[in-house]
Protein backbone atom coordinates (compact mmCIF):
# COMPACT_ATOMS: atom_id res chain seq x y z
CA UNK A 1 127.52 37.70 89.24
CA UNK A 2 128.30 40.14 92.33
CA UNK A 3 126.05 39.44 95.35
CA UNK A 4 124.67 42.98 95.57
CA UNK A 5 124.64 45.45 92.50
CA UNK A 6 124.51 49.17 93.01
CA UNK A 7 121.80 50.81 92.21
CA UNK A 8 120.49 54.82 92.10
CA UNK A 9 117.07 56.06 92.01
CA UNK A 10 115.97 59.62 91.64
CA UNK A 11 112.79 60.41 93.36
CA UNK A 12 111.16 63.76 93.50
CA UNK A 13 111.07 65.82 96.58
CA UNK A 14 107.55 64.76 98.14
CA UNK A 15 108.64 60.96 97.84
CA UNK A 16 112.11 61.12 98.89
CA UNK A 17 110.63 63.27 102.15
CA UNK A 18 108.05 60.01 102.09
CA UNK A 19 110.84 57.89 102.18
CA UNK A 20 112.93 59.84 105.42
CA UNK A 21 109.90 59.62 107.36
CA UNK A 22 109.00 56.20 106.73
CA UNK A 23 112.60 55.53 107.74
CA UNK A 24 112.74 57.49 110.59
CA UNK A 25 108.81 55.95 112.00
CA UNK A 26 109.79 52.44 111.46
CA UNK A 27 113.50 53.07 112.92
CA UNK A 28 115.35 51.71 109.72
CA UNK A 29 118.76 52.33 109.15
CA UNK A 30 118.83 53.43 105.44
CA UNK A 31 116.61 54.92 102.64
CA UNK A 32 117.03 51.75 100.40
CA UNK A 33 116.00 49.54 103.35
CA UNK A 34 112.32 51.36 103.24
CA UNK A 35 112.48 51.02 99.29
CA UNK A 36 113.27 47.14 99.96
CA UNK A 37 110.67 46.60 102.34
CA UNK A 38 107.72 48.25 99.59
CA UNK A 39 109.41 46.24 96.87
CA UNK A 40 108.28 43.17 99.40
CA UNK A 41 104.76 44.33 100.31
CA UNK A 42 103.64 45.06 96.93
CA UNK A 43 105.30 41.32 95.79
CA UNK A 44 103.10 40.05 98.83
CA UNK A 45 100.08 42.01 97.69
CA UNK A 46 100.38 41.42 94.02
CA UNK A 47 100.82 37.36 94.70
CA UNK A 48 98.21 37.77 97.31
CA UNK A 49 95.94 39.44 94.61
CA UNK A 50 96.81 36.36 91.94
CA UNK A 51 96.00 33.79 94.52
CA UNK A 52 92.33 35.37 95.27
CA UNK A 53 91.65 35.71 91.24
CA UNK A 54 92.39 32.02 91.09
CA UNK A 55 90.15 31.16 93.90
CA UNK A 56 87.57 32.99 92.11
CA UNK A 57 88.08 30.93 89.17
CA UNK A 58 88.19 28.02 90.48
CA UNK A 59 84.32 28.77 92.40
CA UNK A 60 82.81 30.01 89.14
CA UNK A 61 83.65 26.81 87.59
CA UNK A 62 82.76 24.43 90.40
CA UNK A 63 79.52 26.28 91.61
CA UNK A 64 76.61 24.53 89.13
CA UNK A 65 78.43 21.50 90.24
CA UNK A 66 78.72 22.26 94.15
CA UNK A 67 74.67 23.75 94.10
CA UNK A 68 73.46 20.61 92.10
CA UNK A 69 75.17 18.61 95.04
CA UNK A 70 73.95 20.51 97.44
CA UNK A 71 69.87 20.37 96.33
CA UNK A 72 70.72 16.60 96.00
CA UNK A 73 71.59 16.11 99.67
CA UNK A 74 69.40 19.16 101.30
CA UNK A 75 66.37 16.15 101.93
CA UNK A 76 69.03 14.72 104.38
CA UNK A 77 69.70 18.16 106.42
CA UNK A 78 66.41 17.13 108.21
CA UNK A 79 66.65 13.92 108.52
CA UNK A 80 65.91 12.10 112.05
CA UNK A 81 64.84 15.54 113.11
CA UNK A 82 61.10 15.91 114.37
């Protein structure tokens, strides 16, 4: 398998002038470069995204649990307290 494979993408006008200025504001040396660096953010924020769903998960199915705890121990918050 080759190390890098050549690739060509035809964008229309308004996104290939997106992707000159992007390259020319964040002082990149080539049009794929700026396609690269997307193809990382929206990988970050897509992961990113899966990681919060499964946090929300995971705290819908421990909350009865954690509140039950909680209302258990809340007759110790006070205690030695005047």
């Amino acid at each position: 398998m080759k190390p890098a494979a050549k690739s060509s993408i035809t964008l229309p006008p308004s996104e290939f002038r997106l992707v000159t200025a992007l390259r020319a504001r964040l002082g990149l040396e080539s049009n794929v470069e700026v396609v690269r660096r997307g193809l990382h953010m929206l990988q970050e924020v897509t992961d990113r995204g899966a990681l919060k769903e499964a946090y929300r998960r995971a705290s819908r199915a421990t909350r009865a649990a954690t509140m039950a705890e909680l209302e258990e121990l809340d007759h110790l918050s006070s205690e030695g307290l005047e």
